[in-house]
PDB file of N, CA and C in Angstrom:
ATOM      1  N   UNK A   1      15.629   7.335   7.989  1.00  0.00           N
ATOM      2  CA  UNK A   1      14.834   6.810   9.072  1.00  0.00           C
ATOM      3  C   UNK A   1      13.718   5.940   8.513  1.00  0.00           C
ATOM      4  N   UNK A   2      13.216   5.210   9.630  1.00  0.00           N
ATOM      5  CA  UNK A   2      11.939   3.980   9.022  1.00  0.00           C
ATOM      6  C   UNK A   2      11.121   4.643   9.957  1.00  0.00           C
ATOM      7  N   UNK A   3       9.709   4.051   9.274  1.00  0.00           N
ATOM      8  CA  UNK A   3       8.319   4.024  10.148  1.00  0.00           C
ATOM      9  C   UNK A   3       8.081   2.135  10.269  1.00  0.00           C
ATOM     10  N   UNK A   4       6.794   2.245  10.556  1.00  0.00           N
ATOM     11  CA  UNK A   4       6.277   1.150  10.914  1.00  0.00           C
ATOM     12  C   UNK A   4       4.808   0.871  10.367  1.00  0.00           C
ATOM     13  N   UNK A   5       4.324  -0.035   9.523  1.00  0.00           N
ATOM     14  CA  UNK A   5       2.757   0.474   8.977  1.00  0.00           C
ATOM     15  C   UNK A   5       2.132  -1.145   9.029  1.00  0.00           C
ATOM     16  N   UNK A   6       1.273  -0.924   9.043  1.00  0.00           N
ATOM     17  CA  UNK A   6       0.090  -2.402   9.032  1.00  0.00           C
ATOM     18  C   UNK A   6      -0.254  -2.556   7.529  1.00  0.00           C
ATOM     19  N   UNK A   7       0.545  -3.621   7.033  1.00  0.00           N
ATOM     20  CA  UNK A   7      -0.294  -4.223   5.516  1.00  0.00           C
ATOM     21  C   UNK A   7      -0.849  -5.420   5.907  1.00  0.00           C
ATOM     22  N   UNK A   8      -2.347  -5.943   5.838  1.00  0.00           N
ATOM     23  CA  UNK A   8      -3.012  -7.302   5.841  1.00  0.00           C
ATOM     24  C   UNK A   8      -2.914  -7.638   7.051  1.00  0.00           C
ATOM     25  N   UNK A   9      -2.658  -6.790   7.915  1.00  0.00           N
ATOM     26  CA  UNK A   9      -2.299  -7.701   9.474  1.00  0.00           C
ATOM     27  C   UNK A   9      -1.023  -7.891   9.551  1.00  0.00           C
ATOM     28  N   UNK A  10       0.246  -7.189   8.943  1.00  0.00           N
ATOM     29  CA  UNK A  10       1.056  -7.688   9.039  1.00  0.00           C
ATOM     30  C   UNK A  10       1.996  -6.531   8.990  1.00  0.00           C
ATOM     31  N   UNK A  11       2.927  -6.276  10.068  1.00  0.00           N
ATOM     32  CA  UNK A  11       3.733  -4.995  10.133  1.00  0.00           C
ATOM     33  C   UNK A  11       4.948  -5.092   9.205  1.00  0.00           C
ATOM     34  N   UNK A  12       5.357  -3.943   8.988  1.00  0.00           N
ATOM     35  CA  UNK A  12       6.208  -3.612   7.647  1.00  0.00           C
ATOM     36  C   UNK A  12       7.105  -2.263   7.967  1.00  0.00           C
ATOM     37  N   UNK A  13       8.489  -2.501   7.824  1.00  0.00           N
ATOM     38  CA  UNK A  13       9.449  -1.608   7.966  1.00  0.00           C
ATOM     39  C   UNK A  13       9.599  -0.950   6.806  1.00  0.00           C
ATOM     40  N   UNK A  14       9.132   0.308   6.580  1.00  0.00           N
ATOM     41  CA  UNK A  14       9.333   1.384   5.296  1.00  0.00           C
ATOM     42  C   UNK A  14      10.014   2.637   5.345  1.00  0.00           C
ATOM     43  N   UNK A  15      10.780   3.312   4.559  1.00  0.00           N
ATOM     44  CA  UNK A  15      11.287   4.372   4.750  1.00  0.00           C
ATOM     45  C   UNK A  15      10.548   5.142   5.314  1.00  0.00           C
ATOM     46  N   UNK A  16      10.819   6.437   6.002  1.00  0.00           N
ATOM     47  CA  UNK A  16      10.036   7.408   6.576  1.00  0.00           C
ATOM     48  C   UNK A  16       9.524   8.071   5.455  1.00  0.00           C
ATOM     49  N   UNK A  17       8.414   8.582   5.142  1.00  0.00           N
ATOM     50  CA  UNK A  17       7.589   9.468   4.537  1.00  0.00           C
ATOM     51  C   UNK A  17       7.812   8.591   2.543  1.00  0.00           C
ATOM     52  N   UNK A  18       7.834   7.610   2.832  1.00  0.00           N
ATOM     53  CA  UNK A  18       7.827   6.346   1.745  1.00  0.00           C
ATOM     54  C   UNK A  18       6.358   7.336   1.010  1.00  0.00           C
ATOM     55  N   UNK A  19       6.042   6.948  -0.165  1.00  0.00           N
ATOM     56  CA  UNK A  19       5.105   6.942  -1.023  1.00  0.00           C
ATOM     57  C   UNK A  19       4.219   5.878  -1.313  1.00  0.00           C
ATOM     58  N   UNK A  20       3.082   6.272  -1.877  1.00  0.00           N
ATOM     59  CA  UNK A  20       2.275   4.260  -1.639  1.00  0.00           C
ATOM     60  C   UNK A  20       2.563   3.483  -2.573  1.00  0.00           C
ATOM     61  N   UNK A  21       3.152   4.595  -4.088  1.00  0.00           N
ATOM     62  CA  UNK A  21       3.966   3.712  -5.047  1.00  0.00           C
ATOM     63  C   UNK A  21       4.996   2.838  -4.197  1.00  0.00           C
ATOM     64  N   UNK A  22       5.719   3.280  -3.677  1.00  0.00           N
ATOM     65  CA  UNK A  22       7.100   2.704  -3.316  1.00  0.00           C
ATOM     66  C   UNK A  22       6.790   1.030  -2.647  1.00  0.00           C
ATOM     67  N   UNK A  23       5.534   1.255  -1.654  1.00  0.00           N
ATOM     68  CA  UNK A  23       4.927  -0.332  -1.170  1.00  0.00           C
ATOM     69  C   UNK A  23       4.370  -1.204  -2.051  1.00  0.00           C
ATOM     70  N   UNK A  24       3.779  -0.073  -3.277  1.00  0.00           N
ATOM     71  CA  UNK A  24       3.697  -1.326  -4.311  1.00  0.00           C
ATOM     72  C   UNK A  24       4.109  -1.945  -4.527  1.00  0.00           C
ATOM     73  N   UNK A  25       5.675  -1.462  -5.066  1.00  0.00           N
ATOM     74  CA  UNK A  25       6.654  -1.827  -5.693  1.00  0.00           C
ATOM     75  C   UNK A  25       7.814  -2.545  -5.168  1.00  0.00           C
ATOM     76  N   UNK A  26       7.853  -2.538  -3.425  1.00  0.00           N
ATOM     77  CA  UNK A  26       8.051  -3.646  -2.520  1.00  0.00           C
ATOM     78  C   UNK A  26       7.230  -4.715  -2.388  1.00  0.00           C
ATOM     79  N   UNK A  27       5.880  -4.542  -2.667  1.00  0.00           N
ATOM     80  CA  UNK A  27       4.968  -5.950  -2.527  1.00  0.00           C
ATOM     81  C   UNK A  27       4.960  -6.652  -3.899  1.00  0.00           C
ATOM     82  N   UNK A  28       5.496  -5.996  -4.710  1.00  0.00           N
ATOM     83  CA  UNK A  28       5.978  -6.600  -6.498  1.00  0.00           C
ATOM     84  C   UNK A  28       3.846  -6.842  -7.127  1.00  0.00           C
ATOM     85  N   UNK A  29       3.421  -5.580  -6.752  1.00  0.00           N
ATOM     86  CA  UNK A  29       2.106  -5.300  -7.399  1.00  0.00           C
ATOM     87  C   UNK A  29       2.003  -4.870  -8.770  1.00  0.00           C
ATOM     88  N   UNK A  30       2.947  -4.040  -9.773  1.00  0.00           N
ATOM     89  CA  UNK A  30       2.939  -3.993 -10.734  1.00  0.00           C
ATOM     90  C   UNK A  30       2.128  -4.472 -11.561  1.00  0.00           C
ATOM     91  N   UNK A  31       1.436  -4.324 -12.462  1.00  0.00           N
ATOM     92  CA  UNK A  31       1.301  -4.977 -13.514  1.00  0.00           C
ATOM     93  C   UNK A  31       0.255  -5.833 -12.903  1.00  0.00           C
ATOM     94  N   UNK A  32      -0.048  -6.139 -11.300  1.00  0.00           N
ATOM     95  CA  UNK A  32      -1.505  -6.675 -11.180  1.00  0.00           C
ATOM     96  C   UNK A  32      -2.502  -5.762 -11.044  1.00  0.00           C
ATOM     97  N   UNK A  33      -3.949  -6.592 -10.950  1.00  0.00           N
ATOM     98  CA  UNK A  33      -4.914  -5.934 -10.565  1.00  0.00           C
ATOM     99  C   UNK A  33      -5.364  -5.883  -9.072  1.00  0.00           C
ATOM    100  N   UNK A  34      -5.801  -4.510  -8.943  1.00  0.00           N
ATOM    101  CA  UNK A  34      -5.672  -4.590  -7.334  1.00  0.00           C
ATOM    102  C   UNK A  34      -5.981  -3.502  -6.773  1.00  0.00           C
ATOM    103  N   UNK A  35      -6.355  -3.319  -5.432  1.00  0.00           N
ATOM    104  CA  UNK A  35      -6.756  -1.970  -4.829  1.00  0.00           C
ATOM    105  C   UNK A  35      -6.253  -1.872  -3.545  1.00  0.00           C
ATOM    106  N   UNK A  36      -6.106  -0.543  -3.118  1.00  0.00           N
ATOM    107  CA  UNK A  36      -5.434  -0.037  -1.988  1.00  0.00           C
ATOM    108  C   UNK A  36      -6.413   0.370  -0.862  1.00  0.00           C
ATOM    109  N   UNK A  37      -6.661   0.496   0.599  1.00  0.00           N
ATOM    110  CA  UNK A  37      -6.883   1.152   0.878  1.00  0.00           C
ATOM    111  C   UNK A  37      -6.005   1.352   2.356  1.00  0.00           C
ATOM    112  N   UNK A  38      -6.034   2.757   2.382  1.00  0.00           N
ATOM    113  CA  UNK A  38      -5.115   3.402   3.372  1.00  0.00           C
ATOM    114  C   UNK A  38      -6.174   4.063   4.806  1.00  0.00           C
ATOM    115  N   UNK A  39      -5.907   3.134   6.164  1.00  0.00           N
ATOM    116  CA  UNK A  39      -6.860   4.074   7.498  1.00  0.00           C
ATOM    117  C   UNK A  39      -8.579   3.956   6.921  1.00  0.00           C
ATOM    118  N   UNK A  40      -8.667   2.784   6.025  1.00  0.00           N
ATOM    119  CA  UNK A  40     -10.157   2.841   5.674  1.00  0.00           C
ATOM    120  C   UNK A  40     -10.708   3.538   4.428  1.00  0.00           C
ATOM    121  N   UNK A  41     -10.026   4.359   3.950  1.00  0.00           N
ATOM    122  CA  UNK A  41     -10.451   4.967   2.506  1.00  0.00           C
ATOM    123  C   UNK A  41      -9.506   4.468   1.340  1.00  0.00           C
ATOM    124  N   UNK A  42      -9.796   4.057   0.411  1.00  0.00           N
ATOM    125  CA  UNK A  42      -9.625   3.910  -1.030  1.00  0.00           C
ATOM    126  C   UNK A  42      -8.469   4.847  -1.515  1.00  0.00           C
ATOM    127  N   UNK A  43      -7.611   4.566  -1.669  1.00  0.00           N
ATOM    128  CA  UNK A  43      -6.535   5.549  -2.835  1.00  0.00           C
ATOM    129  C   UNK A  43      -6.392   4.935  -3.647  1.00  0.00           C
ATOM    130  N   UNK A  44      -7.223   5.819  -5.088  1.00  0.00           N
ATOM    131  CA  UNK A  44      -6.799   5.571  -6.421  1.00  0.00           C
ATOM    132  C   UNK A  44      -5.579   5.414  -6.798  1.00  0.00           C
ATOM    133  N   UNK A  45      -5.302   4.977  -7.704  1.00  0.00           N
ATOM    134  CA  UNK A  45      -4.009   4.533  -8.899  1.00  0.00           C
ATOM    135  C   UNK A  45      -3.257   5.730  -8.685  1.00  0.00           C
ATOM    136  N   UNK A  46      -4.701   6.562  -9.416  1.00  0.00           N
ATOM    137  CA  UNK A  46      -4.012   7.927 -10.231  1.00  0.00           C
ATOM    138  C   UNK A  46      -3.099   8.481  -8.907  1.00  0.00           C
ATOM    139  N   UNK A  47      -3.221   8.511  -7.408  1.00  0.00           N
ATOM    140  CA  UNK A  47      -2.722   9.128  -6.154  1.00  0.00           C
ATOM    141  C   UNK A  47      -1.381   8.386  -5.517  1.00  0.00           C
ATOM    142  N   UNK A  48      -1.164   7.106  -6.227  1.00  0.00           N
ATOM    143  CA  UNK A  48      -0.375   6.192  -5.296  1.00  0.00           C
ATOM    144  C   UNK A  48       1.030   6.954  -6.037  1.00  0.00           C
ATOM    145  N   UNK A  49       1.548   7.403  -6.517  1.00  0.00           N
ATOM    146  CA  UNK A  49       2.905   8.462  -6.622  1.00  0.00           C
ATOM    147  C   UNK A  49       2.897   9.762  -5.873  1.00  0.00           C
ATOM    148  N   UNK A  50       1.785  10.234  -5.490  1.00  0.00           N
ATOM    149  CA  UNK A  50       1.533  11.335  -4.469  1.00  0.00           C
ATOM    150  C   UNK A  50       1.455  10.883  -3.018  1.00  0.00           C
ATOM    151  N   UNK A  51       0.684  10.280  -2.670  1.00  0.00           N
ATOM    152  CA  UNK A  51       0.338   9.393  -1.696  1.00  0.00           C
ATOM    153  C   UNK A  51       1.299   9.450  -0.655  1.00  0.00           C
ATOM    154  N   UNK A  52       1.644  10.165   0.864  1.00  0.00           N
ATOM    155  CA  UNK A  52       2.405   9.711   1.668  1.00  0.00           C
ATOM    156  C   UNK A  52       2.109   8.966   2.326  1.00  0.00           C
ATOM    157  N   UNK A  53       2.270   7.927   2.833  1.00  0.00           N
ATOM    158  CA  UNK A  53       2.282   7.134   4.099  1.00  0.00           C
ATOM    159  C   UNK A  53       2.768   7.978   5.394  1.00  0.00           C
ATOM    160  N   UNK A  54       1.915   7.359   6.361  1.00  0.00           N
ATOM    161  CA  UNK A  54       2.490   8.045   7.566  1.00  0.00           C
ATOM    162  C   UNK A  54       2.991   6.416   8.913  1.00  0.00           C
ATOM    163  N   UNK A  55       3.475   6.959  10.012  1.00  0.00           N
ATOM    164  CA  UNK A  55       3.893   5.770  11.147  1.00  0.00           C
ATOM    165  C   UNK A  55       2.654   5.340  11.038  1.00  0.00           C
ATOM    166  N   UNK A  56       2.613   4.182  11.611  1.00  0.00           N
ATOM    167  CA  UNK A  56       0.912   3.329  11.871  1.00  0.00           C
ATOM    168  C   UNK A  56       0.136   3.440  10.811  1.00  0.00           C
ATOM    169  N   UNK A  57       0.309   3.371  10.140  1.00  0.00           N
ATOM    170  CA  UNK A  57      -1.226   3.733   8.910  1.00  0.00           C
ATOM    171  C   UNK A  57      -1.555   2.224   9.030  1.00  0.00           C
ATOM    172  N   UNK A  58      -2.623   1.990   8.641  1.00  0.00           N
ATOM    173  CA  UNK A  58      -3.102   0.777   8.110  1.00  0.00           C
ATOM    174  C   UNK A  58      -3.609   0.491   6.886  1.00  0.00           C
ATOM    175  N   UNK A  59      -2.819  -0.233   5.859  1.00  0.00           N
ATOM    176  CA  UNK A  59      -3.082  -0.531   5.012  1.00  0.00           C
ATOM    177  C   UNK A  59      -3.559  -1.929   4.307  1.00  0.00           C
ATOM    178  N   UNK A  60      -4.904  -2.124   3.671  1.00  0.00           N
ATOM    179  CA  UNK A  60      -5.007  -3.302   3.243  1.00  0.00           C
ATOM    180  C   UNK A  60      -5.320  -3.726   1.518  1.00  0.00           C
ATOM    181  N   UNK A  61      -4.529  -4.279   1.143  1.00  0.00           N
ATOM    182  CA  UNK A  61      -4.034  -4.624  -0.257  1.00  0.00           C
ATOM    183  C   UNK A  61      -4.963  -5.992  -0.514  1.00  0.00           C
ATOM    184  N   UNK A  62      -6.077  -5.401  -1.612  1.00  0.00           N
ATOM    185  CA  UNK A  62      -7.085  -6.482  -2.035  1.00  0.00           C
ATOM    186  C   UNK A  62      -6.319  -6.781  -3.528  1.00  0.00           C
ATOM    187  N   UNK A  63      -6.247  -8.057  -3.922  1.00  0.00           N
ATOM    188  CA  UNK A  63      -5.714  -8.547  -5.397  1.00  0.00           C
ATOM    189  C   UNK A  63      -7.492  -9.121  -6.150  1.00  0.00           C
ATOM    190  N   UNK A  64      -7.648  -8.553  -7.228  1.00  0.00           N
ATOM    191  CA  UNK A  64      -8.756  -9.209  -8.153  1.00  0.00           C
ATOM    192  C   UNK A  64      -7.859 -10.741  -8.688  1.00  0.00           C
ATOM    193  N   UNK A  65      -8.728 -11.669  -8.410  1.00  0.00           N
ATOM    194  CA  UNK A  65      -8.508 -12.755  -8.932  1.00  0.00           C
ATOM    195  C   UNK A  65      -9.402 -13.621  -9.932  1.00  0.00           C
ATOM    196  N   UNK A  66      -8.837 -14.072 -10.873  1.00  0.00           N
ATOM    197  CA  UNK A  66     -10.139 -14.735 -12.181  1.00  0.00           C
ATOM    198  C   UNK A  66     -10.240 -15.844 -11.853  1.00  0.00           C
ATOM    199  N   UNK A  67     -11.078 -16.676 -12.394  1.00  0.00           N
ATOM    200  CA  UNK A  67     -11.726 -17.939 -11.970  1.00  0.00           C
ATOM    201  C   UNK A  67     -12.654 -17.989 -13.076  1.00  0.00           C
ATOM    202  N   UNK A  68     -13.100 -19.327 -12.840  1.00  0.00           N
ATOM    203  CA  UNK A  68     -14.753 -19.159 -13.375  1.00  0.00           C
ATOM    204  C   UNK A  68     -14.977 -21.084 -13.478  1.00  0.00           C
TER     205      UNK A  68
END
């Protein structure tokens, strides 16, 4: 079965009870720098293999970018 979740404003078909690794690794985040937060709070690194997602969550995916 799928849920339904908000990344950036933008709805997303994910397995049911998906992990927040697993959206990483659909949004091809790997290996960047970057932060999560899930319904308004922050989930660390160390949590995103624990991490369930639920229907509706809202999630928004900030990328650090360099410049100068």
């Amino acid at each position: 079965m799928t849920m339904n979740i908000r990344v950036n404003g933008e709805n997303i078909v994910i397995a049911e009870n998906a992990k927040l690794l697993q959206l990483v690794k659909l949004l091809a985040l790997e290996g960047k720098r970057y932060a999560i937060e899930v319904n308004e709070d922050i989930v660390p690194r160390s949590e995103h293999s624990r991490f369930t997602l639920s229907n509706n969550d809202n999630v928004e995916v900030v990328q650090a970018i360099g410049g100068g």
